[in-house]
Protein backbone atom coordinates (compact mmCIF):
# COMPACT_ATOMS: atom_id res chain seq x y z
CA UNK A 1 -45.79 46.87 -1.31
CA UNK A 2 -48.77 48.75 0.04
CA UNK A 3 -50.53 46.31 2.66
CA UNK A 4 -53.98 44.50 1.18
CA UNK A 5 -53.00 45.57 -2.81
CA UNK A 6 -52.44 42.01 -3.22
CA UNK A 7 -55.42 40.52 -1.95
CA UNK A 8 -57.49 42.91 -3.67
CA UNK A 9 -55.91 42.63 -7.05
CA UNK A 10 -55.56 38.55 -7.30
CA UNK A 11 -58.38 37.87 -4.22
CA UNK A 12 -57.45 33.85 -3.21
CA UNK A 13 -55.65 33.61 -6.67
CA UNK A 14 -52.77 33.00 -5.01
CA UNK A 15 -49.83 30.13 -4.70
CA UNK A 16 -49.22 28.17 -2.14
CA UNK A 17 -45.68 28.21 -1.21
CA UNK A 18 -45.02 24.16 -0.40
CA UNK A 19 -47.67 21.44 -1.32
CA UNK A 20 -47.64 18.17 -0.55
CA UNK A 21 -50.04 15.76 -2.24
CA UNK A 22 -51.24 12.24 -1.28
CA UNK A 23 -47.57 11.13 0.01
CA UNK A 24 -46.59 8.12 2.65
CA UNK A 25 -44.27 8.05 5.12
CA UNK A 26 -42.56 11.36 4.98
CA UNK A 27 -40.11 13.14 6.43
CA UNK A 28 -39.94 17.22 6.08
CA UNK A 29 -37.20 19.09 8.39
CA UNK A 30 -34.69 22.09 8.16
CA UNK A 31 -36.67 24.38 6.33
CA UNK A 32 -37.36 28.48 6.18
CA UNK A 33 -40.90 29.07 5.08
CA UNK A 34 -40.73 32.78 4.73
CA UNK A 35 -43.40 35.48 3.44
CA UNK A 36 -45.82 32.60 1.43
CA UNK A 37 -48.33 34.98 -0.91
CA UNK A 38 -51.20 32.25 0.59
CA UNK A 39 -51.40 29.32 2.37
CA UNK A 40 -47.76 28.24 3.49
CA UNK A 41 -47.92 24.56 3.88
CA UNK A 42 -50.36 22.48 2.48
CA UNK A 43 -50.29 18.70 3.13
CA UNK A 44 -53.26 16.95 1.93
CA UNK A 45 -54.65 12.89 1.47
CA UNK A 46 -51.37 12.16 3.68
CA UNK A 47 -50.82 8.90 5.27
CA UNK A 48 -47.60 8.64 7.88
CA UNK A 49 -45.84 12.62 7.59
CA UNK A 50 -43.61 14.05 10.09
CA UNK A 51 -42.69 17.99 10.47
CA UNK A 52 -39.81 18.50 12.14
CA UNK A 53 -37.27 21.81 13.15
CA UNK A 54 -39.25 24.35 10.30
CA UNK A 55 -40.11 27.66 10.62
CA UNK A 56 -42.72 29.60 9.40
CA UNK A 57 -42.13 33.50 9.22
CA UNK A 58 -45.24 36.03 7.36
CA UNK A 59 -44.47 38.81 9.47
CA UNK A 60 -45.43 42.13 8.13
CA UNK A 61 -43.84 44.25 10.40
CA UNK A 62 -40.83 43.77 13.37
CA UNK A 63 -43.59 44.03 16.11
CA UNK A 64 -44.45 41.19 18.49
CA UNK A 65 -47.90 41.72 17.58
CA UNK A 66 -50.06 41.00 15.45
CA UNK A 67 -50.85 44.70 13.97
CA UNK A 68 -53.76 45.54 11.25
CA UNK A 69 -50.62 46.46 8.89
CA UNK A 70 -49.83 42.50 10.08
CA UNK A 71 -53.25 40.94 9.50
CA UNK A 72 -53.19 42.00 5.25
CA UNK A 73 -51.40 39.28 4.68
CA UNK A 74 -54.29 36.77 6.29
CA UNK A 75 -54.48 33.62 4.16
CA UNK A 76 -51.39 32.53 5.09
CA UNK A 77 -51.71 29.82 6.99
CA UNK A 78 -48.73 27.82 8.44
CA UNK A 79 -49.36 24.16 8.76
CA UNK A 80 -52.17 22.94 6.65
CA UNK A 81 -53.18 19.24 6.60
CA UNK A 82 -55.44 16.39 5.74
CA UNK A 83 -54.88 12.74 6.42
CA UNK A 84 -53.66 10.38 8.91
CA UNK A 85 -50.94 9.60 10.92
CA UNK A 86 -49.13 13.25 10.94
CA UNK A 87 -46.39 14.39 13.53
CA UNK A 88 -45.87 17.93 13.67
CA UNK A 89 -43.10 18.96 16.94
CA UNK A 90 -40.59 21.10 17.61
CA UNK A 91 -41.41 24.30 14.82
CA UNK A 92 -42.23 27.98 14.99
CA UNK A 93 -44.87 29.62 13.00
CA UNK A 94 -45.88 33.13 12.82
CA UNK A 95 -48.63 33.77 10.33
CA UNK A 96 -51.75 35.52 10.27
CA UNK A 97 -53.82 33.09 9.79
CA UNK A 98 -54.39 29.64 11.01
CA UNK A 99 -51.04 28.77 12.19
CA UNK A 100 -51.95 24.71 12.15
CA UNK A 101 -54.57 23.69 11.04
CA UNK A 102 -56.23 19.82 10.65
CA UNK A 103 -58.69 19.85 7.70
CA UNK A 104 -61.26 18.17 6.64
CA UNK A 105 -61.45 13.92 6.95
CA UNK A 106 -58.34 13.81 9.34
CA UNK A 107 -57.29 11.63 12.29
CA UNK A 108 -54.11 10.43 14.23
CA UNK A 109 -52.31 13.45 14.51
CA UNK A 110 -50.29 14.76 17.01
CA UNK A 111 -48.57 18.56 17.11
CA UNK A 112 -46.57 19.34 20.00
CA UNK A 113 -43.02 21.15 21.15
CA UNK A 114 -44.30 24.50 18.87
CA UNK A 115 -44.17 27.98 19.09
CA UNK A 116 -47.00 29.41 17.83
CA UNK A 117 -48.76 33.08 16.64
CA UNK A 118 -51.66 33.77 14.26
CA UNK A 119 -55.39 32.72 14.42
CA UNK A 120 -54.76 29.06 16.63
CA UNK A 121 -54.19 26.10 17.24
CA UNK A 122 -57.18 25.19 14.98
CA UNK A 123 -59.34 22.01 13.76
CA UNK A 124 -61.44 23.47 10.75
CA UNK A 125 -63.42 24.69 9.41
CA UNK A 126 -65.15 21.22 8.82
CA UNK A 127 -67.83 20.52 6.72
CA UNK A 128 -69.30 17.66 5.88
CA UNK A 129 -66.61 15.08 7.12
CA UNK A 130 -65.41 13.67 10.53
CA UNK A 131 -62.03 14.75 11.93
CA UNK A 132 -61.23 12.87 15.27
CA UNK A 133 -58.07 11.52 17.18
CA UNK A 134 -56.31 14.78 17.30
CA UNK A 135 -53.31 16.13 20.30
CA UNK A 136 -51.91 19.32 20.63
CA UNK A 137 -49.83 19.25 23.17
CA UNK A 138 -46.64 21.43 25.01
CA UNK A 139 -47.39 24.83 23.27
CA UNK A 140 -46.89 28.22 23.77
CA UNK A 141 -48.62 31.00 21.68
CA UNK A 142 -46.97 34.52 22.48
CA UNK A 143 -48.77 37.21 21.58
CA UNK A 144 -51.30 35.71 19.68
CA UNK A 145 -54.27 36.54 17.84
CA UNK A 146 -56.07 33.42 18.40
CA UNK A 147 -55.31 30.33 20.77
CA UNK A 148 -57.76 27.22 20.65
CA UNK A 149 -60.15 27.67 17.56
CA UNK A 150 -62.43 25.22 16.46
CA UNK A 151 -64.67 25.95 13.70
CA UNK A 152 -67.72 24.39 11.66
CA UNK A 153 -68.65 25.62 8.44
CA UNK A 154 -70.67 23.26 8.16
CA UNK A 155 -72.13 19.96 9.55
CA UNK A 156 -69.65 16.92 10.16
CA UNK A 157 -68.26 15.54 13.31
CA UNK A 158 -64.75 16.42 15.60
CA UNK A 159 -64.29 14.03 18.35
CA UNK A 160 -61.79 12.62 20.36
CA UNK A 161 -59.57 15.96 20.54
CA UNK A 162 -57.00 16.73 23.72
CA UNK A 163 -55.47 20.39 24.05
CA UNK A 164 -52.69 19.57 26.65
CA UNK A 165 -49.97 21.60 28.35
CA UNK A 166 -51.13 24.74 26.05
CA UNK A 167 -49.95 28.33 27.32
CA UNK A 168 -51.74 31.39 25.54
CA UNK A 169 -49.82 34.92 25.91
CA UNK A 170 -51.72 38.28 25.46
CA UNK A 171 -54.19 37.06 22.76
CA UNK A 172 -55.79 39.97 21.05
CA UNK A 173 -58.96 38.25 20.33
CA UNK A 174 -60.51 34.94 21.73
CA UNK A 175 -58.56 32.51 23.99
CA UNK A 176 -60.37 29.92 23.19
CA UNK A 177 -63.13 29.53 20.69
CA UNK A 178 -65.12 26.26 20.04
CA UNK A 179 -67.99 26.92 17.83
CA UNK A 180 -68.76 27.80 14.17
CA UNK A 181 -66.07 29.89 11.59
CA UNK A 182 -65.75 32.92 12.15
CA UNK A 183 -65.49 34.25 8.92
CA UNK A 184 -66.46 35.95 5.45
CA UNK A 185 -66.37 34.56 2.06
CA UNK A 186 -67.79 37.30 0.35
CA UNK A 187 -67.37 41.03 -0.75
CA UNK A 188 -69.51 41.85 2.84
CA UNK A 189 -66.76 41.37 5.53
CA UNK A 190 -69.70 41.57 8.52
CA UNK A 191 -71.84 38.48 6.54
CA UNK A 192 -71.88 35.24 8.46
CA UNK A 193 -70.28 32.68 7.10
CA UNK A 194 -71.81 31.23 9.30
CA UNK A 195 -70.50 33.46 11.95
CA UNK A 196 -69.96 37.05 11.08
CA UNK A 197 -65.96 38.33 11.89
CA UNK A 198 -68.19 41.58 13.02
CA UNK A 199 -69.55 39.20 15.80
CA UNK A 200 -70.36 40.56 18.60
CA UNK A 201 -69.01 43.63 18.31
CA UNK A 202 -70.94 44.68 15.69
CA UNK A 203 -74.03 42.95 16.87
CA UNK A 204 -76.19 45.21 17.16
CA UNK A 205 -75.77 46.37 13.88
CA UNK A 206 -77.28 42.86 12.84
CA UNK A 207 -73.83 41.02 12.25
CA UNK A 208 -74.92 37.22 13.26
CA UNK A 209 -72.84 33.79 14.66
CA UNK A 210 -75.02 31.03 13.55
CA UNK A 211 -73.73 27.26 14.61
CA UNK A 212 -74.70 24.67 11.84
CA UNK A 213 -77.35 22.66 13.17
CA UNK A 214 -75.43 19.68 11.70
CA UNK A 215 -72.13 20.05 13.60
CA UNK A 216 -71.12 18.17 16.48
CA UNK A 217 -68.57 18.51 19.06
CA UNK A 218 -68.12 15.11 21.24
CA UNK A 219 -65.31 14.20 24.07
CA UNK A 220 -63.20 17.34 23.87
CA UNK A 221 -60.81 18.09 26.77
CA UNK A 222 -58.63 20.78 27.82
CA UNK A 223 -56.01 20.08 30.00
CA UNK A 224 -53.55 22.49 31.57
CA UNK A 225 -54.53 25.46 29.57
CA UNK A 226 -53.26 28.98 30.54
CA UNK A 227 -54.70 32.13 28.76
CA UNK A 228 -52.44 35.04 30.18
CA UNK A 229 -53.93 38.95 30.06
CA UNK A 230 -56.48 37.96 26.87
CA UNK A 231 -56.84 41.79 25.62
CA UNK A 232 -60.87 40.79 25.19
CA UNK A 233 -61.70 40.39 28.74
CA UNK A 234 -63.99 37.28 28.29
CA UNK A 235 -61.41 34.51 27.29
CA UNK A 236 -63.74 32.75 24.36
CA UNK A 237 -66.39 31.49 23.06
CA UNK A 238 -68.45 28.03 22.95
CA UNK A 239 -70.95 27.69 20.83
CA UNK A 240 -73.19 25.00 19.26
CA UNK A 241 -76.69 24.63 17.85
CA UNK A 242 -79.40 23.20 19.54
CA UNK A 243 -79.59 20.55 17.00
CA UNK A 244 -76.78 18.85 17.93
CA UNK A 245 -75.10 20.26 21.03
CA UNK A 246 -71.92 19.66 22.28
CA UNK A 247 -70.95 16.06 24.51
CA UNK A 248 -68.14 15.37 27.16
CA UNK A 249 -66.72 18.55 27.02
CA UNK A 250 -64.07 18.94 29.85
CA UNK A 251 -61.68 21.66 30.85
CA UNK A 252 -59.34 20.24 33.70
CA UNK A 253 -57.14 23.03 35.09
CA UNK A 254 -57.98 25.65 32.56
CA UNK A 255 -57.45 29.07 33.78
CA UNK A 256 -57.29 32.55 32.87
CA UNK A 257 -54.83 35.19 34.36
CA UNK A 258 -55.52 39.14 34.05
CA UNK A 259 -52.24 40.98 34.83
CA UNK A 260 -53.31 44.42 34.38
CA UNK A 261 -55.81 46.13 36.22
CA UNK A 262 -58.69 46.82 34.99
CA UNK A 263 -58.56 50.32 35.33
CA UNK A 264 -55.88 50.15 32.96
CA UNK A 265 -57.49 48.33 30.27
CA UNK A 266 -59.17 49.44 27.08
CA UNK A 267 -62.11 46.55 27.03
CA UNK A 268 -64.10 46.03 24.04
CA UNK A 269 -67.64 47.60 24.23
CA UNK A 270 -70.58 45.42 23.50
CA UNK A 271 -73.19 43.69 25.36
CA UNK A 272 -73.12 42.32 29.31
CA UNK A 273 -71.29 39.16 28.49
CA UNK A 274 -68.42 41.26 27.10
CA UNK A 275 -67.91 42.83 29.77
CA UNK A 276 -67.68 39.98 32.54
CA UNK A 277 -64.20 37.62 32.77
CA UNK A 278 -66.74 34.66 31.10
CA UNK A 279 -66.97 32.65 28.41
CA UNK A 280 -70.23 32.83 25.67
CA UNK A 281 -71.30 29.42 26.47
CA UNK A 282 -74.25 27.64 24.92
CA UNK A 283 -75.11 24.75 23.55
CA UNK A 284 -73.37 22.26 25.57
CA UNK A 285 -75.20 19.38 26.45
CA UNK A 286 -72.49 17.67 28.87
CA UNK A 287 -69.69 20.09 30.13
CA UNK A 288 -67.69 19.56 33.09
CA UNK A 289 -65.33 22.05 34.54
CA UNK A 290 -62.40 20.57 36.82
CA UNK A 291 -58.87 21.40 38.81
CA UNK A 292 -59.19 24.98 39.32
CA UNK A 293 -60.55 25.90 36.02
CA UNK A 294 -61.51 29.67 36.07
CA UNK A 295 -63.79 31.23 35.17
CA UNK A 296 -66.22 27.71 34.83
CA UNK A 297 -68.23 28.13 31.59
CA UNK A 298 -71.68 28.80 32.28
CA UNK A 299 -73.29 26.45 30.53
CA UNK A 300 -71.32 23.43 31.79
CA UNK A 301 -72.92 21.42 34.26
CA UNK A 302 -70.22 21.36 37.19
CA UNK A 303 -72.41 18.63 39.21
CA UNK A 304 -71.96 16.02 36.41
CA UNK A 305 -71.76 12.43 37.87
CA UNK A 306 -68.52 10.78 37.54
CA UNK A 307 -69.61 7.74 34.74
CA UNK A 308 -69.75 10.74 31.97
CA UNK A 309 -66.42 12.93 33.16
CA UNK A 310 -64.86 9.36 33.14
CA UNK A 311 -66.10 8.80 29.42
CA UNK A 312 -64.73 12.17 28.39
CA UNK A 313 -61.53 11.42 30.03
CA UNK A 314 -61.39 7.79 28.43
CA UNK A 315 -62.13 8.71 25.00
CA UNK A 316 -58.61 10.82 25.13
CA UNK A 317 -56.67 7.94 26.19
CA UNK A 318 -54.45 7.10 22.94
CA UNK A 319 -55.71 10.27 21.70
CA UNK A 320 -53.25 11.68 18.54
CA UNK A 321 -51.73 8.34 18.24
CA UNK A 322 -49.66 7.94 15.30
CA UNK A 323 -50.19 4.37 14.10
């Protein structure tokens, strides 16, 4: 079919192509998920699930990329869940969309031993509710769109979350974002909701990324992260409201590799930040930056004293233990 027809004619009208509804202690393995019309697997009110050897294929075309022909079929997520006590490992997705995604009033999960491509590795977007006790661990992401996303739509709590062991190949947008969603839930693509998809490089044409003053990041840590050749040249964004910044936020060993020289590159054009090899940073009350992380956030306070990098690091011991 033509790309986007769909979406247009039926909008999110749309089935889901697997859901899973208030179950205990199941098992899910083997499986195809191919071409879903919307979200592709959606696990919700779960208590004790495990994902094992499934693939998740909504490729539009036979490039490993994620094209604009590619990106009409968003809305198809891969791994969609709510609960507790989830196991996601050893699975391929490639989606264009969230390709796993912990919702709203989740803990105890862990998701490791994937292959992953679409909009991230992602917690959200929360609102109103508290997700915490989440792993994602021994990842790769070629050629993704998105790696670490973590989004507020609006206010709630996400704490107690360890990205571990996470490699991030040619992303064409954001290595890493930790902030508010990015995105539009209305006939005006550029509105923000609450942080306009236009944002930033349609800033100055008034498209806006507003963090909800109600939603809190707290003990956060990326370990062993690897964002290789991001196409943007800053690798992400972290962003929080005043109202309740971000707490014990550390990247240990998180590092960003450019393999082609700059001359070479097409960068986005926007304002200074954009074009600098740095994060958007603000917001972050407690940040600490450790192990050869590079480039260091600019908002994180690299002079920390040890009692808070030690809480930070404590509060992922256990983390995305399945009970």
């Amino acid at each position: 079919g033509i790309p986007g027809v769909g979406y247009l004619e039926r909008g999110e009208n749309r089935p889901k192509l697997l859901e899973l509804d208030g179950g205990r202690d199941i098992l899910v393995e083997k499986l195809l998920l191919k071409d879903s019309p919307y979200w592709t697997f959606w696990a919700h009110g779960m208590d004790g699930l495990e994902v094992r050897h499934t693939r998740i294929d909504a490729r539009r075309t036979s490039e490993q990329k994620h094209t604009t022909i590619d990106l009409t079929a968003f809305n198809t997520d891969g791994f969609d869940v709510t609960g507790r006590n989830v196991w996601i490992h050893d699975c391929e997705v490639w989606n264009q969309d969230d390709s796993v995604c912990v919702k709203d009033d989740s803990q105890d999960m862990v998701f490791e031993r994937i292959s992953a491509s679409g909009l991230g590795l992602t917690i959200g977007s929360i609102g109103g509710s508290t997700v915490r006790n989440i792993t994602f661990k021994d990842i790769v992401m070629p050629d993704t769109y998105k790696g670490i996303y973590m989004k507020f739509r609006g206010d709630g709590l996400v704490e107690d979350v360890l990205y571990q062991n996470i490699t991030i190949v040619r992303p064409e947008q954001w290595g890493v974002w930790i902030g508010p969603a990015q995105q539009s839930d209305s006939n005006d693509l550029c509105a923000a909701h609450p942080c306009s998809i236009c944002w930033p490089t349609l800033e100055a044409l008034g498209a806006k990324c507003n963090a909800p003053a109600g939603g809190q990041y707290r003990n956060v840590v990326l370990r062993d992260v690897t964002i290789i050749d991001p196409k943007t040249k800053s690798p992400g964004v972290i962003l929080a409201s005043d109202q309740a910044p971000m707490k014990n936020i550390v990247f240990d060993n998180v590092v960003v590799n450019y393999e082609e020289e700059e001359a070479e590159r097409d960068w986005l054009v926007g304002k200074s930040w954009w074009k600098e090899p740095q994060y958007f940073c603000k917001g972050v009350a407690s940040g600490v930056a450790l192990g050869g992380t590079s480039p260091v956030p600019a908002c994180f306070n690299v002079t920390l004293p040890a009692a808070p990098v030690a809480a930070a690091a404590a509060a992922t011991d256990g983390v995305g233990t399945v009970a």
